[in-house]
N, C-alpha and C. Protein backbone atom coordinates (compact mmCIF):
# COMPACT_ATOMS: atom_id res chain seq x y z
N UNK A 1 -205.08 13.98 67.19
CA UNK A 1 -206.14 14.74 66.57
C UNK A 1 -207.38 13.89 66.34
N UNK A 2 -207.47 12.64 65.69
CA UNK A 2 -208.14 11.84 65.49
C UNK A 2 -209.31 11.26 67.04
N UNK A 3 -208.01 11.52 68.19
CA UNK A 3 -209.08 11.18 69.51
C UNK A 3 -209.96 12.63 69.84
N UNK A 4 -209.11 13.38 69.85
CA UNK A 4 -210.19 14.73 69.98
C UNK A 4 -211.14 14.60 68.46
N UNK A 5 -211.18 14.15 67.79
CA UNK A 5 -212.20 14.35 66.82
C UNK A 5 -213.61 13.64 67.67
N UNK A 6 -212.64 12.19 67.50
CA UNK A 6 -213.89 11.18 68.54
C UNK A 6 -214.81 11.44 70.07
N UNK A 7 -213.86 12.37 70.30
CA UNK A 7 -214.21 12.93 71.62
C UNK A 7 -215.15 14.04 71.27
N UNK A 8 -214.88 14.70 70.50
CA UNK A 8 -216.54 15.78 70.36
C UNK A 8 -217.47 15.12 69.58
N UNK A 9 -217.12 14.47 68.96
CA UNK A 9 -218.13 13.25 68.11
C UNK A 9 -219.46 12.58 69.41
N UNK A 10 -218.79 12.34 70.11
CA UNK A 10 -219.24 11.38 71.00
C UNK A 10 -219.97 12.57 72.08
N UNK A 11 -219.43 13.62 72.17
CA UNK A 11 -219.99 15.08 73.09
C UNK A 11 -221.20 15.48 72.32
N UNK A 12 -220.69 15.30 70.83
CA UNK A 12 -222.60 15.82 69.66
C UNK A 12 -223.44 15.25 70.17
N UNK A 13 -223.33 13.89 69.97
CA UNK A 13 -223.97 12.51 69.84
C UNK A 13 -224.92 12.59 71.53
N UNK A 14 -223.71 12.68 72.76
CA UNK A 14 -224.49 12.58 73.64
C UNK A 14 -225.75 14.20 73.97
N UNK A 15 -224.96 15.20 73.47
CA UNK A 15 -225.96 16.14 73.60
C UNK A 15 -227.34 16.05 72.72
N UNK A 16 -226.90 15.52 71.75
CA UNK A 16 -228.26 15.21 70.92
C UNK A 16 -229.13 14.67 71.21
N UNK A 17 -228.58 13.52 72.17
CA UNK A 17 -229.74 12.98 72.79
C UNK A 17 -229.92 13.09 73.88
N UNK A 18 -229.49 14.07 74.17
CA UNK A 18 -230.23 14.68 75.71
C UNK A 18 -231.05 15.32 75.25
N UNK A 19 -231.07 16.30 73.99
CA UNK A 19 -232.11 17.34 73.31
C UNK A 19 -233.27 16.71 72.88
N UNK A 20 -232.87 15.25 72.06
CA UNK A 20 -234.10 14.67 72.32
C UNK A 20 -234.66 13.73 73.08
N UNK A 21 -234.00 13.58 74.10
CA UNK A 21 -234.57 12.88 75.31
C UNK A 21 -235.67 14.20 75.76
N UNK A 22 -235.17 15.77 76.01
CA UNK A 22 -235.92 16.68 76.69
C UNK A 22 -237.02 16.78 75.82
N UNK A 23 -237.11 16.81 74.60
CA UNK A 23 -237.90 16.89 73.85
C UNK A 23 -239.16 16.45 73.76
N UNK A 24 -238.77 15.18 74.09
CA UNK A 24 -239.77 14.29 74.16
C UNK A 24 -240.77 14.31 75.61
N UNK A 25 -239.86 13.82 76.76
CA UNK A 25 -240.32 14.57 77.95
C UNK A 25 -241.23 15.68 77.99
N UNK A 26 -240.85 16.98 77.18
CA UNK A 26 -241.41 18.47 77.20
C UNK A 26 -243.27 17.83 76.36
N UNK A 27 -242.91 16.85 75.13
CA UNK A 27 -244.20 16.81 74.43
C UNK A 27 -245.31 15.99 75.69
N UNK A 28 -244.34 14.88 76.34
CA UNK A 28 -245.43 14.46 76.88
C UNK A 28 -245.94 14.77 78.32
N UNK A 29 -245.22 15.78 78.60
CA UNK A 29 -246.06 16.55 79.85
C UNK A 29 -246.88 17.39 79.06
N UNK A 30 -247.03 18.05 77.84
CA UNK A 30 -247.85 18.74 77.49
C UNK A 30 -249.10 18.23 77.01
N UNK A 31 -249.10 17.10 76.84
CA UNK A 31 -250.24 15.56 76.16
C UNK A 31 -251.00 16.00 77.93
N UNK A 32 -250.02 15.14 78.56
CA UNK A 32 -250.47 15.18 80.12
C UNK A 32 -251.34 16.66 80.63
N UNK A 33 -250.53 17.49 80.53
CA UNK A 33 -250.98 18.67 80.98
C UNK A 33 -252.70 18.75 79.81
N UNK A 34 -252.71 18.80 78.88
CA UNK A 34 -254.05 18.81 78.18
C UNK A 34 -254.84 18.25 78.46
N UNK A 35 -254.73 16.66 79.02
CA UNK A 35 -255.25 15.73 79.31
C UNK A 35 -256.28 16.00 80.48
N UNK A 36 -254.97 16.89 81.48
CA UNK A 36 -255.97 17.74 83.09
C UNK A 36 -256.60 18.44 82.45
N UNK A 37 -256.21 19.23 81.61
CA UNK A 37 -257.20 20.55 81.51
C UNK A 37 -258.88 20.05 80.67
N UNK A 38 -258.81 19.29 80.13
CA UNK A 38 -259.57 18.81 79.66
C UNK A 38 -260.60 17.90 80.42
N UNK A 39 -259.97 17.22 81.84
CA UNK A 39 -260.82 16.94 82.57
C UNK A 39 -261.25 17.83 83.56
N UNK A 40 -260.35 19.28 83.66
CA UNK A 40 -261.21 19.89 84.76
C UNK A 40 -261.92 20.59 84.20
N UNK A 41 -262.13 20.80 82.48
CA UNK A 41 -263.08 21.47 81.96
C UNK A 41 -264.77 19.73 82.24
N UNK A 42 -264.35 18.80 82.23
CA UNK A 42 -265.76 17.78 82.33
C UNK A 42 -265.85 17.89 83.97
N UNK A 43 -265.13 18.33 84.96
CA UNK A 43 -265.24 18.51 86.17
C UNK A 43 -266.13 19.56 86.71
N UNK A 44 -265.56 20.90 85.72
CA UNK A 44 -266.16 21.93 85.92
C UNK A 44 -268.07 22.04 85.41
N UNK A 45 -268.16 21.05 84.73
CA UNK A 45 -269.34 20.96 84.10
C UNK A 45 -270.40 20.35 84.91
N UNK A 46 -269.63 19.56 84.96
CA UNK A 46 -270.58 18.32 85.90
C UNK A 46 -271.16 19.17 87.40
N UNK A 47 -269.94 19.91 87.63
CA UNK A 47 -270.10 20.65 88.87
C UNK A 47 -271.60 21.69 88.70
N UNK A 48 -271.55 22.76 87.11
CA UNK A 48 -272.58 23.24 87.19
C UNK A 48 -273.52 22.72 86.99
N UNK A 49 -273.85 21.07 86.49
CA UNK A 49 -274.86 20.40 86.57
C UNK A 49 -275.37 19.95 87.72
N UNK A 50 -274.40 19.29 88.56
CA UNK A 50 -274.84 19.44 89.98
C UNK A 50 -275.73 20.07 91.03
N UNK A 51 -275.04 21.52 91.03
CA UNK A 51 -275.75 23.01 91.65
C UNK A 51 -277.15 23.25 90.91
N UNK A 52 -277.18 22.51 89.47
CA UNK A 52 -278.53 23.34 89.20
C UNK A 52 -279.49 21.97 89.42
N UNK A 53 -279.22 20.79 89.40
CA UNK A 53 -279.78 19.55 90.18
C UNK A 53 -279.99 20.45 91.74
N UNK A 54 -279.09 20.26 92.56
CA UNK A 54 -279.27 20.75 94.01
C UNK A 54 -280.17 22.21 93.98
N UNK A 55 -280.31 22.73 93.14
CA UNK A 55 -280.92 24.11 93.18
C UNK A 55 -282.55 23.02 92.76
N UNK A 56 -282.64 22.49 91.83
CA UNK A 56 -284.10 22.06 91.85
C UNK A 56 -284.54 21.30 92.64
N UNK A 57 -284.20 20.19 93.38
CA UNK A 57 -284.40 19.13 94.47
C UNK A 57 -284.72 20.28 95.51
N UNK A 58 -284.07 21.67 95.67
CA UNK A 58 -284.63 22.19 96.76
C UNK A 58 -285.27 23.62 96.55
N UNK A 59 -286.31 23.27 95.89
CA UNK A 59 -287.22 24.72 95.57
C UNK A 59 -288.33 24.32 96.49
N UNK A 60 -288.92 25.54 97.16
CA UNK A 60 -289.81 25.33 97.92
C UNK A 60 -291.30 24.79 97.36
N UNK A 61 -291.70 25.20 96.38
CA UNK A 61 -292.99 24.13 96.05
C UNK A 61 -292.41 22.71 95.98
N UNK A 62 -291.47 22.37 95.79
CA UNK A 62 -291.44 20.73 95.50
C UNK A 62 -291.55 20.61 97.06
N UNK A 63 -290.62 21.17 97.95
CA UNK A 63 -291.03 20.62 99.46
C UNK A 63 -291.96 21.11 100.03
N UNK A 64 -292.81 21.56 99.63
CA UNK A 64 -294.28 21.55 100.31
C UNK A 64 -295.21 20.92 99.55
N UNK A 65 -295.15 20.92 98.58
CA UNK A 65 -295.63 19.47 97.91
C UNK A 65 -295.56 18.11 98.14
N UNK A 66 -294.21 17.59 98.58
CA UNK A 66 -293.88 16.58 99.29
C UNK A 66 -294.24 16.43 100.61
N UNK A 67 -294.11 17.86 101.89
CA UNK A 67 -294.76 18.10 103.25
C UNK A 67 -295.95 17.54 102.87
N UNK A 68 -296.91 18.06 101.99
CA UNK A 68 -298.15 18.02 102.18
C UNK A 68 -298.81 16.45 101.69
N UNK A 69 -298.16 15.80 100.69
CA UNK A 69 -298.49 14.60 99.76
C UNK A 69 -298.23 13.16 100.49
N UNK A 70 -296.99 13.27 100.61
CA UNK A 70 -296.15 12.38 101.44
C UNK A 70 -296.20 12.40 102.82
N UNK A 71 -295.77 13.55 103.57
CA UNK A 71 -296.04 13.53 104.95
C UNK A 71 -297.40 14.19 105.60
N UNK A 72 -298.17 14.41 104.83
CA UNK A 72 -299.35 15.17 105.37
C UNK A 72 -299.24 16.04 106.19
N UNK A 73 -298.63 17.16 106.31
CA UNK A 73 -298.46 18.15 106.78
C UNK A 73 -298.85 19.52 106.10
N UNK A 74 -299.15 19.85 107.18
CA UNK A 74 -299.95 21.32 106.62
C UNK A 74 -299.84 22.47 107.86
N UNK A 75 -300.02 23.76 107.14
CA UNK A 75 -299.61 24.93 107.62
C UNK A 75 -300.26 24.80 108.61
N UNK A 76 -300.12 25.20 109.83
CA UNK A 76 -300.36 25.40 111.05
C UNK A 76 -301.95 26.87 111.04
N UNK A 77 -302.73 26.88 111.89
CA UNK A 77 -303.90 27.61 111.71
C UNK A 77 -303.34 28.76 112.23
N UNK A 78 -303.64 29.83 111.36
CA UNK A 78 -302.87 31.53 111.90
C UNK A 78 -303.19 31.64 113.54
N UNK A 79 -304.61 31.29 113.93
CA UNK A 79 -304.66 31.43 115.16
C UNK A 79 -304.13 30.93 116.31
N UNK A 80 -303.35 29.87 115.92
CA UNK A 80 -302.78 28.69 116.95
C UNK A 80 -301.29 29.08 116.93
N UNK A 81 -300.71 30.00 115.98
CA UNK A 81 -299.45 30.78 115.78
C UNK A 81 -299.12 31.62 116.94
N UNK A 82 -298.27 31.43 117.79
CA UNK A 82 -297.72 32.63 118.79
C UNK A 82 -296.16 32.94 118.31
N UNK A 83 -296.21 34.69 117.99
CA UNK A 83 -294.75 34.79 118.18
C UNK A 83 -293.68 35.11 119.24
N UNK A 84 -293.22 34.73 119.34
CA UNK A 84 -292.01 34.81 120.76
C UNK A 84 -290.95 35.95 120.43
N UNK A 85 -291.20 36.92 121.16
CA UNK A 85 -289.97 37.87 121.01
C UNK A 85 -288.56 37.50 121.44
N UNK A 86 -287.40 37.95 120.66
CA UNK A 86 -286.11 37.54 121.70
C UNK A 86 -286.08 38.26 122.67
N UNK A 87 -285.09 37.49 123.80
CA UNK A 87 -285.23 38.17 125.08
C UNK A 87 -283.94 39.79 124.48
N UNK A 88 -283.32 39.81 123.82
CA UNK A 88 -282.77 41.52 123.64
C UNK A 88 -283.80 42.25 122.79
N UNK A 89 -285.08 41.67 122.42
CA UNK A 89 -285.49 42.50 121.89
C UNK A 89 -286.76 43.21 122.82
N UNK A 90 -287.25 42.37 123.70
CA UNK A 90 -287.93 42.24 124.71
C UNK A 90 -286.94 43.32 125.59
N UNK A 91 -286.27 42.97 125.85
CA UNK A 91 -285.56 44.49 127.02
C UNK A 91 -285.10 45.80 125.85
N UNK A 92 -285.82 45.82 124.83
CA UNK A 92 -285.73 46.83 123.82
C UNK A 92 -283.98 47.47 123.85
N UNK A 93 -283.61 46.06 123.48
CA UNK A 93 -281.57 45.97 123.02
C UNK A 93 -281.95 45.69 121.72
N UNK A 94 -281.24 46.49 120.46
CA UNK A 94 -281.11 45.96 119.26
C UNK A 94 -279.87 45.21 119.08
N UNK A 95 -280.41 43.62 118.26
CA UNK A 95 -279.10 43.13 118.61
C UNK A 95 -277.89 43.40 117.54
């Protein structure tokens, strides 16, 4: 009687600490798991800071401001403008 006592004694003991072996495991994937979410919330940010950087670097007055400042370029004279039809539109094909 005394070995079956020892024997579930030792069955508590090891389940107990499997419960808190999982336990622990369970807290620190959830540390972990917060940890991502928390950087894909500074990921996600940065990202809409990005797009609205890339949205201003390419507004058209800044690059014709720059065409014109920097590279000296300028609009072409309306009269020196020819437009070229496509050839399906030219054999009156809509494309």
């Amino acid at each position: 009687m005394v070995k079956l006592n020892l024997l579930l004694m030792v069955i508590a003991v090891l389940c107990a600490m499997g419960v808190v072996t999982s336990q622990h495991k369970a807290r620190k994937m959830f540390i972990d798991l917060q940890q991502e979410e928390s950087l894909a919330k500074q990921m996600e940010v940065e990202w809409g800071q990005l797009q609205l950087e890339q949205s201003t670097w390419a507004m058209h007055a800044r690059i014709e401001k720059i065409a014109s400042s920097y590279l000296h370029m300028k609009m072409p004279d309306p009269a020196k403008t020819q437009v070229i039809p496509l050839q399906a539109q030219a054999r009156g094909v809509n494309p």
